[in-house]
N, C-alpha and C. Protein backbone atom coordinates (compact mmCIF):
# COMPACT_ATOMS: atom_id res chain seq x y z
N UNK A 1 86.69 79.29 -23.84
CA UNK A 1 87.64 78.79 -22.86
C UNK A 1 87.09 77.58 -22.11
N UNK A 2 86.14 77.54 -21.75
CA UNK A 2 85.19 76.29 -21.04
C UNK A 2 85.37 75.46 -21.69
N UNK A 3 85.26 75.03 -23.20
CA UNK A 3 84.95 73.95 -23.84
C UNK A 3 86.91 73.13 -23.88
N UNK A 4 87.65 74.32 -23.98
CA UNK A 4 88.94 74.16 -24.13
C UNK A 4 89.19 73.24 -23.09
N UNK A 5 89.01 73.80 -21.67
CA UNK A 5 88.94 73.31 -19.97
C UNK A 5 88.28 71.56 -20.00
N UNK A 6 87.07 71.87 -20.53
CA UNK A 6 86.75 70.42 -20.56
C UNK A 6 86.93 69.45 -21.41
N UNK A 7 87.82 69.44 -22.69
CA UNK A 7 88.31 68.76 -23.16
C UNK A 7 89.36 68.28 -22.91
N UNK A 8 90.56 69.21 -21.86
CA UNK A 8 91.73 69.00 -21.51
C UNK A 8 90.85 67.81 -20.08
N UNK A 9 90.19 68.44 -19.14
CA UNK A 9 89.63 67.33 -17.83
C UNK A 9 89.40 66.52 -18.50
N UNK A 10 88.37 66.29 -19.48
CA UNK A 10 87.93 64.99 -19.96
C UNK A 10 89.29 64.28 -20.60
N UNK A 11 90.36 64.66 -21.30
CA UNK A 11 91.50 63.98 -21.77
C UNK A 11 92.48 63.17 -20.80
N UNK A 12 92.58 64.18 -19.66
CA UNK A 12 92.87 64.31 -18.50
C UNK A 12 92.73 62.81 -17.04
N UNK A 13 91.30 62.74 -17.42
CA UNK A 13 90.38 61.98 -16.93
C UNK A 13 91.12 60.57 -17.50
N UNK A 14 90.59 60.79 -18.98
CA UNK A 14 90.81 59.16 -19.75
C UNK A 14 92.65 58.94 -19.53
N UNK A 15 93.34 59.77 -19.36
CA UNK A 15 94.79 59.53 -18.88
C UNK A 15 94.85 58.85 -17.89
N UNK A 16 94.10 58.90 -16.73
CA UNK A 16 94.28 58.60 -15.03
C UNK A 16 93.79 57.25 -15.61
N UNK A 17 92.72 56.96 -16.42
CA UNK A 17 91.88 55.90 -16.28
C UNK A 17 93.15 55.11 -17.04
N UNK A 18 94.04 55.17 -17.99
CA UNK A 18 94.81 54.62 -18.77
C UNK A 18 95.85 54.07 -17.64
N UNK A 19 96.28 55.19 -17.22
CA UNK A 19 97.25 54.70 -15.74
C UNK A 19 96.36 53.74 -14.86
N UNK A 20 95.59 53.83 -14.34
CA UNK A 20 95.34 52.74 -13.90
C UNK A 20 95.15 51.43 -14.32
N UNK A 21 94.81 51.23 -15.44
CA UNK A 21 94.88 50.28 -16.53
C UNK A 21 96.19 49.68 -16.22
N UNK A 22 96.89 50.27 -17.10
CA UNK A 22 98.39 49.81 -17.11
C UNK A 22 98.98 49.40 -15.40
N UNK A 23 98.85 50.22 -14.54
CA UNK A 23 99.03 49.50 -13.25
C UNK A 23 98.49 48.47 -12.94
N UNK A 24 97.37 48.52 -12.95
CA UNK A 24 96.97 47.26 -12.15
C UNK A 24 97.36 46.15 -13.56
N UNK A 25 97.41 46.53 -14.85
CA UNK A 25 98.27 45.21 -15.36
C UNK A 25 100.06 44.61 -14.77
N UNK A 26 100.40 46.13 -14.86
CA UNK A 26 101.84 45.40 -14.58
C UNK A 26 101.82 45.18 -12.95
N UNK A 27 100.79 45.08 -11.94
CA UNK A 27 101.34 44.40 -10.66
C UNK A 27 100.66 43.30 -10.81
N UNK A 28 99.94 43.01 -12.19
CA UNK A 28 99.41 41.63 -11.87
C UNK A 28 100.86 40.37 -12.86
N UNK A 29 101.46 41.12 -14.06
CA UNK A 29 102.56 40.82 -14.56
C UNK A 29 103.54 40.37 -13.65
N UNK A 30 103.71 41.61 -12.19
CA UNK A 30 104.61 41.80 -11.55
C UNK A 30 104.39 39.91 -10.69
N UNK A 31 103.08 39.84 -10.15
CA UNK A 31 102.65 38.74 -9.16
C UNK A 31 103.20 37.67 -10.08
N UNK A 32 102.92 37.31 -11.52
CA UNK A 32 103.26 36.19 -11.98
C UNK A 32 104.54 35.75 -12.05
N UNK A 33 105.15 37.25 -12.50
CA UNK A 33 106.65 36.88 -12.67
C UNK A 33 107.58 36.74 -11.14
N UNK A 34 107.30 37.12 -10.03
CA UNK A 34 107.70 36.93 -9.05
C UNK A 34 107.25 35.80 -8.33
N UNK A 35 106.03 34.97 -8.25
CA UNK A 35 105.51 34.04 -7.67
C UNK A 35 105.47 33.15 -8.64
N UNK A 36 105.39 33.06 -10.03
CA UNK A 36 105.31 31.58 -10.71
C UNK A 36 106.75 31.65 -11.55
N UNK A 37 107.47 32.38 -11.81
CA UNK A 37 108.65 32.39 -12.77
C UNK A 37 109.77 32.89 -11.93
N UNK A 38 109.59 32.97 -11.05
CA UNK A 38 110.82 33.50 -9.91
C UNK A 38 111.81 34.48 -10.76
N UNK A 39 111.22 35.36 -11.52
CA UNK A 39 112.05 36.26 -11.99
C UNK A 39 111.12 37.72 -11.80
N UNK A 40 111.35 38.30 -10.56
CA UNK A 40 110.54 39.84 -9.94
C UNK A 40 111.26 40.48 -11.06
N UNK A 41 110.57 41.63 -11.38
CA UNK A 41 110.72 42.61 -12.13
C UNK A 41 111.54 43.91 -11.12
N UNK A 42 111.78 45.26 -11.52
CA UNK A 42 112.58 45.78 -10.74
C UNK A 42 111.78 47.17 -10.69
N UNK A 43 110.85 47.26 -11.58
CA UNK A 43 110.21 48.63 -11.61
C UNK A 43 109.04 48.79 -11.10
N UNK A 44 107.98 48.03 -10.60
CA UNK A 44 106.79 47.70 -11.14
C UNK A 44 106.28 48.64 -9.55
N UNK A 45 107.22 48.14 -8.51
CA UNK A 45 106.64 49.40 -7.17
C UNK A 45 107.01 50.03 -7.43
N UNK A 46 108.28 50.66 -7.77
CA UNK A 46 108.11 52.42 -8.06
C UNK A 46 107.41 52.74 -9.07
N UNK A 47 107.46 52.25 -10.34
CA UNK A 47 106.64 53.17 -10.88
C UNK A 47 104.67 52.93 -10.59
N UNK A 48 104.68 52.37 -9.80
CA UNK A 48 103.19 52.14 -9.37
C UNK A 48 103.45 53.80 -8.15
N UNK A 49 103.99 53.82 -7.27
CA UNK A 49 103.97 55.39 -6.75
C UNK A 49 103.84 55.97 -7.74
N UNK A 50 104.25 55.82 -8.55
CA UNK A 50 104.60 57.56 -9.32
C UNK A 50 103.18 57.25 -10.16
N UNK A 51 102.61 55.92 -10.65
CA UNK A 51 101.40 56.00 -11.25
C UNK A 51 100.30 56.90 -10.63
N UNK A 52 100.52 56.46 -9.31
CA UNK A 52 99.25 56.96 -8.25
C UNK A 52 99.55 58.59 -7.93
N UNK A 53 100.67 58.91 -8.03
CA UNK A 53 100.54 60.86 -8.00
C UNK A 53 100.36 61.21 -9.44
N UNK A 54 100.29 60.17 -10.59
CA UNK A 54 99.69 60.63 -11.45
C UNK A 54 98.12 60.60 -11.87
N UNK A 55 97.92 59.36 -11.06
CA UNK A 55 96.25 59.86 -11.32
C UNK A 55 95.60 60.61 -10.72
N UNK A 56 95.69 60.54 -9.47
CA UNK A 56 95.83 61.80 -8.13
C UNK A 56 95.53 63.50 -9.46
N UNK A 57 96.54 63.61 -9.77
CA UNK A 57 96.61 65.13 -10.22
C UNK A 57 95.96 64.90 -11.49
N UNK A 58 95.96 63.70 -12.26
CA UNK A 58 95.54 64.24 -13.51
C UNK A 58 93.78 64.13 -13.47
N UNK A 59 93.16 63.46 -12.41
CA UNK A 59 92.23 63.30 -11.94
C UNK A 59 91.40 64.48 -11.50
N UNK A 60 92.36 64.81 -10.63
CA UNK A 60 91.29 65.60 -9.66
C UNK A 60 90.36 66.94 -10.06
N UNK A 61 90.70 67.74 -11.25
CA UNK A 61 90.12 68.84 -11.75
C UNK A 61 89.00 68.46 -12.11
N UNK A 62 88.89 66.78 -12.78
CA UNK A 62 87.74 66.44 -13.34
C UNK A 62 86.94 65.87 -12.29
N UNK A 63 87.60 65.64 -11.20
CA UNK A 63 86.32 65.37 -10.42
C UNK A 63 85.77 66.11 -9.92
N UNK A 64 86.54 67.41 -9.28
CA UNK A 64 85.92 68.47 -9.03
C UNK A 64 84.59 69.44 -9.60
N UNK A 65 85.31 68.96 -11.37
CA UNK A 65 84.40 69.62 -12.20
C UNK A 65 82.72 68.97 -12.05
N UNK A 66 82.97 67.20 -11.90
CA UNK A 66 81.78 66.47 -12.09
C UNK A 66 81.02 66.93 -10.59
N UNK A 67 81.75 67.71 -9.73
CA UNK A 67 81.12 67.68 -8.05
C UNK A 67 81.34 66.33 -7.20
N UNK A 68 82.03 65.37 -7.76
CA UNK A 68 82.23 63.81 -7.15
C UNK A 68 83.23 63.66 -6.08
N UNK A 69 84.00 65.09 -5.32
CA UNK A 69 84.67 65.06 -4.44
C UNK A 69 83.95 65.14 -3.01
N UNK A 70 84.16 64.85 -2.26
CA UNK A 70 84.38 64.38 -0.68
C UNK A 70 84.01 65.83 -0.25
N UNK A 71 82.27 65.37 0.44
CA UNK A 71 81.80 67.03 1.21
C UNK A 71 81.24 66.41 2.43
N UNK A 72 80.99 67.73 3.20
CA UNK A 72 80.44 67.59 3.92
C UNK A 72 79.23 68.60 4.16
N UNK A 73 78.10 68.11 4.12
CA UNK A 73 76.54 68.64 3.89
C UNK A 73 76.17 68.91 5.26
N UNK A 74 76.70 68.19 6.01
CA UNK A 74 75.95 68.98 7.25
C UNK A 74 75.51 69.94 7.65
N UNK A 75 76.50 71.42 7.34
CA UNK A 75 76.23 72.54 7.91
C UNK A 75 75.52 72.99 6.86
N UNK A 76 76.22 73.04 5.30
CA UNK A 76 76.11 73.29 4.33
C UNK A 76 74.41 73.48 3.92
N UNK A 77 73.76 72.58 4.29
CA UNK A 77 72.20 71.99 3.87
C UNK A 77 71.43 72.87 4.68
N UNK A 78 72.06 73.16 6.29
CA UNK A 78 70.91 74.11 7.15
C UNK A 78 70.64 75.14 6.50
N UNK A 79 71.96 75.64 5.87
CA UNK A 79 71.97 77.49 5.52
C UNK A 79 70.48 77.71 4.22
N UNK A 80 70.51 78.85 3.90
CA UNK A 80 69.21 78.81 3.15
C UNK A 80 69.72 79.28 1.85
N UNK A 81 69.06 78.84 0.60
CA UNK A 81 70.01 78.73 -0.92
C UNK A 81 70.59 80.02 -0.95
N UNK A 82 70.53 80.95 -0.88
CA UNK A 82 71.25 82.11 -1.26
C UNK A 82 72.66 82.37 -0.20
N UNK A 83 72.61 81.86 0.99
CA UNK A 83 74.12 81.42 1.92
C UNK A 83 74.62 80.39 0.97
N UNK A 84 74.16 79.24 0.96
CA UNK A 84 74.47 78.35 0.18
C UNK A 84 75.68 78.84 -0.91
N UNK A 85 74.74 79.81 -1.77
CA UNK A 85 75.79 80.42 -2.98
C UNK A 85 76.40 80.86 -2.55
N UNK A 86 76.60 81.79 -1.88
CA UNK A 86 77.70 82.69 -1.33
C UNK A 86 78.63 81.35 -0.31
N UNK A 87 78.57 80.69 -0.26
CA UNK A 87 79.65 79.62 0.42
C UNK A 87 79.98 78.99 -0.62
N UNK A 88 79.17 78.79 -1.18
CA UNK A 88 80.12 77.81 -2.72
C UNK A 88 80.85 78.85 -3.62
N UNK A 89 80.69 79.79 -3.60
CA UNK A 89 81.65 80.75 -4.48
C UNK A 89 82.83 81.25 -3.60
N UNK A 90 82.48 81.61 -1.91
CA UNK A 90 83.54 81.90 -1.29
C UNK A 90 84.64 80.52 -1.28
N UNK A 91 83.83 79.70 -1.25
CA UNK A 91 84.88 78.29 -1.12
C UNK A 91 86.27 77.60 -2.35
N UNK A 92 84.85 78.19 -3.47
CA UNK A 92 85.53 77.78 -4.85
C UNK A 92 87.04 79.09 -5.19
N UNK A 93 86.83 79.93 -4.40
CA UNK A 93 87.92 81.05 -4.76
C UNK A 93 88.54 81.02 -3.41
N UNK A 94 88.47 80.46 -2.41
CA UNK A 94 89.72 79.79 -1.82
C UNK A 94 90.47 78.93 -2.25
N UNK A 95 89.86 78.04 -3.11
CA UNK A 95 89.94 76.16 -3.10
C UNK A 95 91.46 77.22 -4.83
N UNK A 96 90.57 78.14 -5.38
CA UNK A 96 91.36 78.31 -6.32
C UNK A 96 92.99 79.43 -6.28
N UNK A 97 93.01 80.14 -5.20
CA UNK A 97 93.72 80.61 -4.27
C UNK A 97 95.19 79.66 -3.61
N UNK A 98 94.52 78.75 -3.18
CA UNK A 98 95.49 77.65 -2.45
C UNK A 98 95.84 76.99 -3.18
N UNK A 99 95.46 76.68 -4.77
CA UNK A 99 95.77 75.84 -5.61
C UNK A 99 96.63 76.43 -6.88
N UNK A 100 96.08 77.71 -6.41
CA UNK A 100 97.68 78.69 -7.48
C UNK A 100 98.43 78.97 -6.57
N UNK A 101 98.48 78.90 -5.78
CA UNK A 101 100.01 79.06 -4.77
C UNK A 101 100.40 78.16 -4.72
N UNK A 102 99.86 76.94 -4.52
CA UNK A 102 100.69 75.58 -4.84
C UNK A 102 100.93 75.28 -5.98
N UNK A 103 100.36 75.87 -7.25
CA UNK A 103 100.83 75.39 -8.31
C UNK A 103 102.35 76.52 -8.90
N UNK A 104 102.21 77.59 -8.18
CA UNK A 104 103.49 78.53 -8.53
C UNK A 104 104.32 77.62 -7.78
N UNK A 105 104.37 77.18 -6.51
CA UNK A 105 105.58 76.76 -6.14
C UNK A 105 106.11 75.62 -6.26
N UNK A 106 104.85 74.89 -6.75
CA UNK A 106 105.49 73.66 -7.35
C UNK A 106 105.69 73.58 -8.55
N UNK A 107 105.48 74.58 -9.09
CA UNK A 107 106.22 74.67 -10.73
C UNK A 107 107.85 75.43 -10.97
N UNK A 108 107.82 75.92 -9.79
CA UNK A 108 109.17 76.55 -9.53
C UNK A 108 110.37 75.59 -9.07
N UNK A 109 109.88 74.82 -7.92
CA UNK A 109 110.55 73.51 -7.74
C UNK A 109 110.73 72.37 -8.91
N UNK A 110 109.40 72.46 -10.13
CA UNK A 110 109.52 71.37 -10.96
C UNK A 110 110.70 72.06 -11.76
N UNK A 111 110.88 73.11 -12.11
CA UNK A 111 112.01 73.71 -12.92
C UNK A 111 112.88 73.80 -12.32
N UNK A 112 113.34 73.63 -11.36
CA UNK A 112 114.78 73.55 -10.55
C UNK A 112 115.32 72.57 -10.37
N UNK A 113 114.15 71.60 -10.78
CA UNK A 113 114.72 70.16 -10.55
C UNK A 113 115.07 69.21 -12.21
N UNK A 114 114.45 70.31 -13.03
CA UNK A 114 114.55 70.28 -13.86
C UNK A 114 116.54 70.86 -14.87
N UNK A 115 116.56 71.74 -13.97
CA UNK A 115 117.58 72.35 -14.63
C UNK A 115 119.23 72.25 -13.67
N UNK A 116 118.41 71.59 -12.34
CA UNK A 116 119.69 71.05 -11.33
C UNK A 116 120.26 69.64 -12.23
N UNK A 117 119.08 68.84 -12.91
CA UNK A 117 119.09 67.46 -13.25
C UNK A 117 119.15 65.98 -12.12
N UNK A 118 118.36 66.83 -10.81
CA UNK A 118 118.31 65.57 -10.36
C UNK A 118 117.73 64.56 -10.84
N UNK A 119 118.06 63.05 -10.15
CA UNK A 119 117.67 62.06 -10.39
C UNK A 119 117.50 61.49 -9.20
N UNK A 120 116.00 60.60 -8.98
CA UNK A 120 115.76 59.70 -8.14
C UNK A 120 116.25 58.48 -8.28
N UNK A 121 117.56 58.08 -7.45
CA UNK A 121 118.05 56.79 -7.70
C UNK A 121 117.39 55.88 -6.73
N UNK A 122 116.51 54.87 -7.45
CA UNK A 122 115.95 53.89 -7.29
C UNK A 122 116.51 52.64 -7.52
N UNK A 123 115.57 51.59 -7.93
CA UNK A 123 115.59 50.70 -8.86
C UNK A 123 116.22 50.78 -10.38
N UNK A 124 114.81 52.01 -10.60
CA UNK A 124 115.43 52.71 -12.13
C UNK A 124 115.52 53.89 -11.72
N UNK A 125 116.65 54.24 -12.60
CA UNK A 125 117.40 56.28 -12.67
C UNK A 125 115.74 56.91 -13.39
N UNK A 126 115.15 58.08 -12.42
CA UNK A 126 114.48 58.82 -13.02
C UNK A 126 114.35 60.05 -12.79
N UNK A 127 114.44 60.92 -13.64
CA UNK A 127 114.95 62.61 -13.66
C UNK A 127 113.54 62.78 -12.71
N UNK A 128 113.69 63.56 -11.29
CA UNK A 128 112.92 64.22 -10.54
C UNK A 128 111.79 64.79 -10.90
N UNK A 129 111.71 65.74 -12.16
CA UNK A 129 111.54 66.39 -13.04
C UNK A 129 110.58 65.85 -13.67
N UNK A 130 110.67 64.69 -14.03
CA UNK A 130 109.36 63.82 -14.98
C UNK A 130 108.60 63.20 -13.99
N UNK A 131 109.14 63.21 -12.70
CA UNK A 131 108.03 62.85 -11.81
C UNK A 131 107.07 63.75 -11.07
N UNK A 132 107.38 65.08 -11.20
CA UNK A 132 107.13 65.79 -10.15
C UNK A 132 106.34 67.01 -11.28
N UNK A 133 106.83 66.39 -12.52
CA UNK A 133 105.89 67.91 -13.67
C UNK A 133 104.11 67.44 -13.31
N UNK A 134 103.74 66.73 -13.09
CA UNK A 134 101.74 66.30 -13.02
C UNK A 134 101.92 67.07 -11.62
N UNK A 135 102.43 67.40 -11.05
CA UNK A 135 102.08 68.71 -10.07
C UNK A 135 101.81 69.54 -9.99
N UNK A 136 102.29 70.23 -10.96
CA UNK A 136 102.34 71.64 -11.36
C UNK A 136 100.80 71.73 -12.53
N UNK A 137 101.16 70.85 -13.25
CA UNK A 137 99.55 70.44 -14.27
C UNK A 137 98.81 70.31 -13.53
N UNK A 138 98.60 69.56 -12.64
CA UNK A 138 96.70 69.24 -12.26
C UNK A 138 96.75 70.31 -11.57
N UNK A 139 97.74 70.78 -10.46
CA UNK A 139 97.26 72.00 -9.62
C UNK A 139 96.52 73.18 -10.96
N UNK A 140 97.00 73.66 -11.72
CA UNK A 140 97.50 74.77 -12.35
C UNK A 140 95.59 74.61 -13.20
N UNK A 141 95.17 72.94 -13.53
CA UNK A 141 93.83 72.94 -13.77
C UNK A 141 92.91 72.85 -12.55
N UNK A 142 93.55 72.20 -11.53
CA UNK A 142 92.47 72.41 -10.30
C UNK A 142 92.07 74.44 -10.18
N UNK A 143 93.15 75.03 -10.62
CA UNK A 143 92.92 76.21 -10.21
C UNK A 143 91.54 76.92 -11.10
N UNK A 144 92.19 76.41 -12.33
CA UNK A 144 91.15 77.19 -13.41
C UNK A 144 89.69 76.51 -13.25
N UNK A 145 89.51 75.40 -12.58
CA UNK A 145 88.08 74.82 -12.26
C UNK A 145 87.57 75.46 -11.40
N UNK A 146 88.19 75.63 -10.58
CA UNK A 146 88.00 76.43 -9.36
C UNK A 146 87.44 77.97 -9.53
N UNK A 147 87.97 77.96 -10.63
CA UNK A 147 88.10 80.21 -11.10
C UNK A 147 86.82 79.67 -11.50
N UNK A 148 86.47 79.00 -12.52
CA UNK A 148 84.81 78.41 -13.44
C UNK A 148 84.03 78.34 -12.36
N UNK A 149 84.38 77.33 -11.61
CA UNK A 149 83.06 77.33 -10.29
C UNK A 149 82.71 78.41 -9.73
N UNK A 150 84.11 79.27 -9.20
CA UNK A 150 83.52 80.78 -8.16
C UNK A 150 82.33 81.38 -9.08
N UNK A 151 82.88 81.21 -10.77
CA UNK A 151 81.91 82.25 -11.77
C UNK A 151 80.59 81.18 -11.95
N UNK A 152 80.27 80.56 -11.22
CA UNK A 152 78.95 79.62 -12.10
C UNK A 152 78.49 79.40 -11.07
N UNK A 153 76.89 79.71 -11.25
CA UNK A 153 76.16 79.23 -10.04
C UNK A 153 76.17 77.55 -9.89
N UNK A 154 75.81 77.22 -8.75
CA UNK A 154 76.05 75.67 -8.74
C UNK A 154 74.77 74.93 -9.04
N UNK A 155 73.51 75.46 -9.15
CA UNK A 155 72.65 74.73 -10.40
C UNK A 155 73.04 74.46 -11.73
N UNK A 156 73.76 75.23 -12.23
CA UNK A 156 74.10 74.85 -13.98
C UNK A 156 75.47 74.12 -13.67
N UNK A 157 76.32 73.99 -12.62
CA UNK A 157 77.05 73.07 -12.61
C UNK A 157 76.92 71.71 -12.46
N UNK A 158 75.22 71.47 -12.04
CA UNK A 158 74.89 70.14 -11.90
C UNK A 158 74.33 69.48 -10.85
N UNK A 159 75.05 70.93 -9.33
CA UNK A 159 74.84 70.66 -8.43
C UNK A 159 73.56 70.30 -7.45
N UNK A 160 72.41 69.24 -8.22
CA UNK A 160 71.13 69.53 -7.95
C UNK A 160 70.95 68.02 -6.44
N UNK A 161 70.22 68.51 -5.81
CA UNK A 161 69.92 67.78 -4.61
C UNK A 161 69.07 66.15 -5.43
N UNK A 162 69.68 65.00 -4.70
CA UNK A 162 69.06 63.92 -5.42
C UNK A 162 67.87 63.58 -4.50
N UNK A 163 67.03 63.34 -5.21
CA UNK A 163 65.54 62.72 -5.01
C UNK A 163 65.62 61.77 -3.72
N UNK A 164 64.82 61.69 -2.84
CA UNK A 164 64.61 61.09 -1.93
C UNK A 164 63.97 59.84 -1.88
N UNK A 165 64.76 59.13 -1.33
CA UNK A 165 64.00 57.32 -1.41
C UNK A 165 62.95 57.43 -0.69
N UNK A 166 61.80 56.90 -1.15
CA UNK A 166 60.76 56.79 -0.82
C UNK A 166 60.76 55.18 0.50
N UNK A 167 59.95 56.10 1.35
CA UNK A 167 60.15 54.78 2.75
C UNK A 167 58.72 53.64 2.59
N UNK A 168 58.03 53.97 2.22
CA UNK A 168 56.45 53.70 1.75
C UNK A 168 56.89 52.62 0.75
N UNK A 169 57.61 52.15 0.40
CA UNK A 169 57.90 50.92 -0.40
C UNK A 169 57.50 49.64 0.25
N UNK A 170 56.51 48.38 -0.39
CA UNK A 170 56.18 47.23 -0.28
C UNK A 170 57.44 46.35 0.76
N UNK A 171 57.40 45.81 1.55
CA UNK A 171 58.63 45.17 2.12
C UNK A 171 59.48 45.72 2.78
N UNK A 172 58.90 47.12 2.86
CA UNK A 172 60.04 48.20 3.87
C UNK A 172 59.55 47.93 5.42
């Protein structure tokens, strides 16, 4: 199941990176054709939102997985390694808790919006539904990263303290 998990994050990953690609091409398309050809395009801000809640979700499991999310060490560092674990496992089975409840209910909403057939009338007509399904996905993998972390100590996840800059350097 792990290897399954990280082939989907890692696929996952190179998706967000593709979306961003393609965004930042078409607002640079968007700049030319609006400032040198006086012909603006009609899609290029909305679907730049909807790019960014897609990398957002298709992202985030894998960063979680790499440990590259936003902490705070302060308290975290006093406690002594064996608190330590027991806070990173109590945390990781909250973090996975709050992220299957949001992913039930936003998969319940993605199917209602799915089967109401709304549409976001914009610029361009787009079924609710195709915007709002990477919700229910990244939550639904944030969760199962989350279930992996509570079960894995956070040394074999990677989680190792980085080496200290040395102050004793020539010119310091």
């Amino acid at each position: 199941m792990g290897r399954i998990l990280d082939c989907l994050l890692q696929a996952t990953s190179y998706l967000a990176g593709g979306i961003l690609l393609f965004m930042g091409a078409s607002v640079v398309t968007e700049v030319v054709m609006r400032y040198l050809l006086n012909r603006p395009t009609r899609w290029v801000v909305e679907f730049s939102e909807y790019m960014l809640l897609y990398m957002a979700f298709l992202g985030g499991a894998w960063v979680l997985r790499s440990e590259g999310h936003v902490k705070i060490d302060l308290l975290v560092e006093t406690l002594s390694s064996n608190v330590q674990a027991v806070f990173y496992r109590v945390t990781s089975w909250v973090g996975a808790l709050v992220c299957g409840l949001f992913f039930w209910f936003s998969a319940s909403f993605t199917w209602e919006t799915f089967w109401t057939g709304e549409v976001l009338f914009r610029a361009v007509h787009v079924p609710k539904w195709a915007v709002l399904l990477v919700i229910p996905a990244g939550l639904l993998l944030l969760t199962l990263q989350f279930i992996r972390r509570a079960c894995t100590s956070p040394r074999v996840l990677g989680e190792r303290k980085a080496a200290p800059v040395p102050f004793d350097a020539p010119g310091l």
